[in-house]
N, C-alpha and C. Protein backbone atom coordinates (compact mmCIF):
# COMPACT_ATOMS: atom_id res chain seq x y z
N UNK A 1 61.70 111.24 104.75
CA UNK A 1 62.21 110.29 103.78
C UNK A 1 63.49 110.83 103.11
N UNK A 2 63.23 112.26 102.68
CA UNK A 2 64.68 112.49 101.87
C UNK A 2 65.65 112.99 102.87
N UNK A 3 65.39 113.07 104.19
CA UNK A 3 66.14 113.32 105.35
C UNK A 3 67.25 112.32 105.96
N UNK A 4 66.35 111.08 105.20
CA UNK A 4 67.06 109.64 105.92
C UNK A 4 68.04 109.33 105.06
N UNK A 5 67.56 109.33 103.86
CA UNK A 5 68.08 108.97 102.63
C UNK A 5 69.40 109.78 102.24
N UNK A 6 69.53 111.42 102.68
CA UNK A 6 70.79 111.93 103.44
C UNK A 6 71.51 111.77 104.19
N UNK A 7 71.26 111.53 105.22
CA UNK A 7 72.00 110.71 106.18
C UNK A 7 72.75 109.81 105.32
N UNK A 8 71.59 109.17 104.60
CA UNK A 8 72.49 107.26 104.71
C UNK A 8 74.09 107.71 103.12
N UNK A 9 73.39 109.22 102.61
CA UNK A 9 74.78 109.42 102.08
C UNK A 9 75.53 109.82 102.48
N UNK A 10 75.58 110.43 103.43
CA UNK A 10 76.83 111.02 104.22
C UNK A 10 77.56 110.29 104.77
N UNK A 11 76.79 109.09 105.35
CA UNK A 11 77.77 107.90 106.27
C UNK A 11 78.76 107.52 105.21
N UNK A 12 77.42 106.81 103.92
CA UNK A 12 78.54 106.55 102.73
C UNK A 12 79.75 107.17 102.10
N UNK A 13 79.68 108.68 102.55
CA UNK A 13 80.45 109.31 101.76
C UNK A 13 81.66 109.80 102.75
N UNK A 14 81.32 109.64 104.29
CA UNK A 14 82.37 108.95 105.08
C UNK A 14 83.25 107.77 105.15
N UNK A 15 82.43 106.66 105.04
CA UNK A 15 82.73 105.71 104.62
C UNK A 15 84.09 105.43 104.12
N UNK A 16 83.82 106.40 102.29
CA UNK A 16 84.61 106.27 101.44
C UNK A 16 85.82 106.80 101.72
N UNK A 17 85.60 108.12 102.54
CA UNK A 17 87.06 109.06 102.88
C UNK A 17 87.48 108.06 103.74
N UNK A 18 87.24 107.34 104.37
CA UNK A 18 88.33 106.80 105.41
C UNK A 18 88.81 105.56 104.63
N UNK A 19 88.17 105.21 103.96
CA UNK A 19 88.86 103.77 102.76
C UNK A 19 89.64 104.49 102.14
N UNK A 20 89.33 105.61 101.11
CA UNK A 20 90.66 106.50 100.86
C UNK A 20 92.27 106.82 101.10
N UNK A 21 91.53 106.98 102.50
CA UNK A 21 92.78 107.75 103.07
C UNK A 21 93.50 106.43 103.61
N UNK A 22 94.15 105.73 103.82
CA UNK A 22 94.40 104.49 104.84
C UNK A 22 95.37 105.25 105.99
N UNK A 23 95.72 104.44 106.99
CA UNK A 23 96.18 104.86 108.41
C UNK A 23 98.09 104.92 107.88
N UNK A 24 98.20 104.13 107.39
CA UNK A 24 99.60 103.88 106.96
C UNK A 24 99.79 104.31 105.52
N UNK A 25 100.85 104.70 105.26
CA UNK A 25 101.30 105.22 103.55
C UNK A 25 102.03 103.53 102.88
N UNK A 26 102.05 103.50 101.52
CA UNK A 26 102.23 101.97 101.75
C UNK A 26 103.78 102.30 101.62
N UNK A 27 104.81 103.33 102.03
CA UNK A 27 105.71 103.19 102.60
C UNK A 27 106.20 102.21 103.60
N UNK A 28 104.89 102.97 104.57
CA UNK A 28 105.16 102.51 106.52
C UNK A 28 104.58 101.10 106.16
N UNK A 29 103.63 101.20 105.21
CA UNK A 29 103.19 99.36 105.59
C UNK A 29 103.88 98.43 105.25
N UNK A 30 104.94 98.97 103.99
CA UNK A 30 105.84 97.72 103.55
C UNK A 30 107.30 97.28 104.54
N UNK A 31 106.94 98.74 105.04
CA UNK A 31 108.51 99.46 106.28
C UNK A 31 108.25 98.40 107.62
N UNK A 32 107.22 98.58 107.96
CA UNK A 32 107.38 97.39 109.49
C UNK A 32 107.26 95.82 108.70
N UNK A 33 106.45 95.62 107.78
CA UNK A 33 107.01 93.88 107.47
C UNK A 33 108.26 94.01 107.59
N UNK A 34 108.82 94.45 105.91
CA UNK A 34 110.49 94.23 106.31
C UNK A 34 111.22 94.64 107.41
N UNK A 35 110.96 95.38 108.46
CA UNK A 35 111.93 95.80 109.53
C UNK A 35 111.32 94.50 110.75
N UNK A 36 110.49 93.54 110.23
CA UNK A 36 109.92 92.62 111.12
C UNK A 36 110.33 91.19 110.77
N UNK A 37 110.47 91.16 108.78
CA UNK A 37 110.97 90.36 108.43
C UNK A 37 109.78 89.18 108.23
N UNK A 38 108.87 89.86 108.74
CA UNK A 38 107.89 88.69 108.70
C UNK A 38 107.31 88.27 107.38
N UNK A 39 107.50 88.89 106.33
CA UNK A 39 106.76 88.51 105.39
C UNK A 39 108.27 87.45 104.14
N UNK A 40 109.30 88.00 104.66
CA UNK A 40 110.45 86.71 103.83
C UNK A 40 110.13 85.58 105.10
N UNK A 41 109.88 85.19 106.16
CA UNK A 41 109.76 84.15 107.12
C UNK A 41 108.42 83.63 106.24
N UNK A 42 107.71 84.24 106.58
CA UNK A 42 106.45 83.60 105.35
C UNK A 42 106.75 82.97 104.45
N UNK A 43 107.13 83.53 103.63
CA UNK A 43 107.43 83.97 102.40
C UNK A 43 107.86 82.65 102.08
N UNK A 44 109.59 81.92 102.94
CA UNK A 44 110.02 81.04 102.94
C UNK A 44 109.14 79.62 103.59
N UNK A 45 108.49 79.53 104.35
CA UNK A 45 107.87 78.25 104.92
C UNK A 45 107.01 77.97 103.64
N UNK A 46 106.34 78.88 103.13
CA UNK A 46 105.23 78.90 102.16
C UNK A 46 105.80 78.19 101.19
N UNK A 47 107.21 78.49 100.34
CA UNK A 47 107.81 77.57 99.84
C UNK A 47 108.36 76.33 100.22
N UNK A 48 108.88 76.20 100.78
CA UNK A 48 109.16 75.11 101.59
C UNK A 48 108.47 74.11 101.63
N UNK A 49 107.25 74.19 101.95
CA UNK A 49 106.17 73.30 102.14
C UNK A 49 105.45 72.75 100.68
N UNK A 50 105.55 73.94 99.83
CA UNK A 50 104.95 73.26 98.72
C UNK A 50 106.26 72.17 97.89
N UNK A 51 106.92 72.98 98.05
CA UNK A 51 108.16 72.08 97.06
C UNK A 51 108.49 71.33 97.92
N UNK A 52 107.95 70.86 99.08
CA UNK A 52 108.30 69.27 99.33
C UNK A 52 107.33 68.22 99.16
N UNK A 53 106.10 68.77 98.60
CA UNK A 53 105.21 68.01 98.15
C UNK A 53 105.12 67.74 96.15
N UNK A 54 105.57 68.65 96.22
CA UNK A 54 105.86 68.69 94.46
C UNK A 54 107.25 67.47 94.24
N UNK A 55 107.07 66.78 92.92
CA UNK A 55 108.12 65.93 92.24
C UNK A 55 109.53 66.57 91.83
N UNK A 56 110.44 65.94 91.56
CA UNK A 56 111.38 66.91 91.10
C UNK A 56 111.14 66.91 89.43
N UNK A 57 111.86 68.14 89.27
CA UNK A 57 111.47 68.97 87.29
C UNK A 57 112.18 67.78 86.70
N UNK A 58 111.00 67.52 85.86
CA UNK A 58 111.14 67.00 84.39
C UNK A 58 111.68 67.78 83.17
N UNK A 59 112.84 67.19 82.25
CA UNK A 59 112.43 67.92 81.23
C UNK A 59 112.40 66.76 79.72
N UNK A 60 111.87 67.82 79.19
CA UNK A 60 111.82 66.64 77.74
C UNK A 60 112.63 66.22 77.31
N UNK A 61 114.27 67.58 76.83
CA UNK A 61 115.82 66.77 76.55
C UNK A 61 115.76 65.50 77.16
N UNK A 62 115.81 65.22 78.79
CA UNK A 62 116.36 64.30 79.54
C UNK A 62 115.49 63.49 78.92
N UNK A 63 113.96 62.83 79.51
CA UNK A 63 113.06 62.43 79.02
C UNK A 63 113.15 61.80 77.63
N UNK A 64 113.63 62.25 76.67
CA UNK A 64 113.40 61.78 75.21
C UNK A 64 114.49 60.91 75.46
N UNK A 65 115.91 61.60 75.76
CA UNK A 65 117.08 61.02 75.54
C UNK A 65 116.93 59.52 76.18
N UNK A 66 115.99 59.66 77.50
CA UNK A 66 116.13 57.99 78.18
C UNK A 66 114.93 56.67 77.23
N UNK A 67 113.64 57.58 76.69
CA UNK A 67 113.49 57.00 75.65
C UNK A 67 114.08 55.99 74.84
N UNK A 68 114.65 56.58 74.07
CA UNK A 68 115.73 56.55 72.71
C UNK A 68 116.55 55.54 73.44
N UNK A 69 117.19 55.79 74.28
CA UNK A 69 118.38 55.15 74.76
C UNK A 69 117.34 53.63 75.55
N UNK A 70 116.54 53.73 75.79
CA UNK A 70 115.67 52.25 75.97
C UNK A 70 115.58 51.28 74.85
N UNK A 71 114.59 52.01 74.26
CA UNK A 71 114.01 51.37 72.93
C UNK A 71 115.56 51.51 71.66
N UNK A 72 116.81 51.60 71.87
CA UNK A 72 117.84 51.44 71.64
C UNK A 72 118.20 50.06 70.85
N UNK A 73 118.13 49.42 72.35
CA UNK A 73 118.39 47.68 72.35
C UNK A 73 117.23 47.28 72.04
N UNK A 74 115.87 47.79 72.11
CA UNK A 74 115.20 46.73 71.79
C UNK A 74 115.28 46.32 69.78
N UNK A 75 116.26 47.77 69.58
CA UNK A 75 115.90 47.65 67.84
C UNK A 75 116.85 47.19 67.25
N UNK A 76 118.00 47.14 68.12
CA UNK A 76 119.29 45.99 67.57
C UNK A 76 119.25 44.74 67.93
N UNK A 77 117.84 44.40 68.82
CA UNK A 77 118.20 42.93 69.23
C UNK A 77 118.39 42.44 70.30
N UNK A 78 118.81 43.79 71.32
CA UNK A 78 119.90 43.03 72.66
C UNK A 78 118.90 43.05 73.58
């Protein structure tokens, strides 16, 4: 029983050293995206796609001002 129960820490405590350690430094990992470019190609479709489903920006200046400038004429009459 406490034989097994060793084991099953050692795997664990293998385990952990190799999650630790990773294969790449996050030098090399950030080094082949950008030397691949693949992650601005991403990067860009990802935008792309949302902001052509999104409205174009509102803002309140504009917004109030067309307000005002409506309800304008309705308060002089015209």
């Amino acid at each position: 029983m406490k034989r097994k129960a060793f084991n099953e820490m050692m795997v664990e405590r293998r385990n952990l050293e190799i999650l630790d350690n990773p294969y790449l430094t996050k030098a090399e990992s950030k080094g082949h995206s950008k030397a691949l470019k693949k992650h601005e190609k991403n990067f860009q479709a990802i935008i792309a796609k949302k902001s052509s489903k999104m409205n174009p920006h509102c803002y309140y200046e504009v917004e109030i001002k067309n307000c005002l400038q409506a309800t304008k004429g309705w308060m002089h009459g015209h």
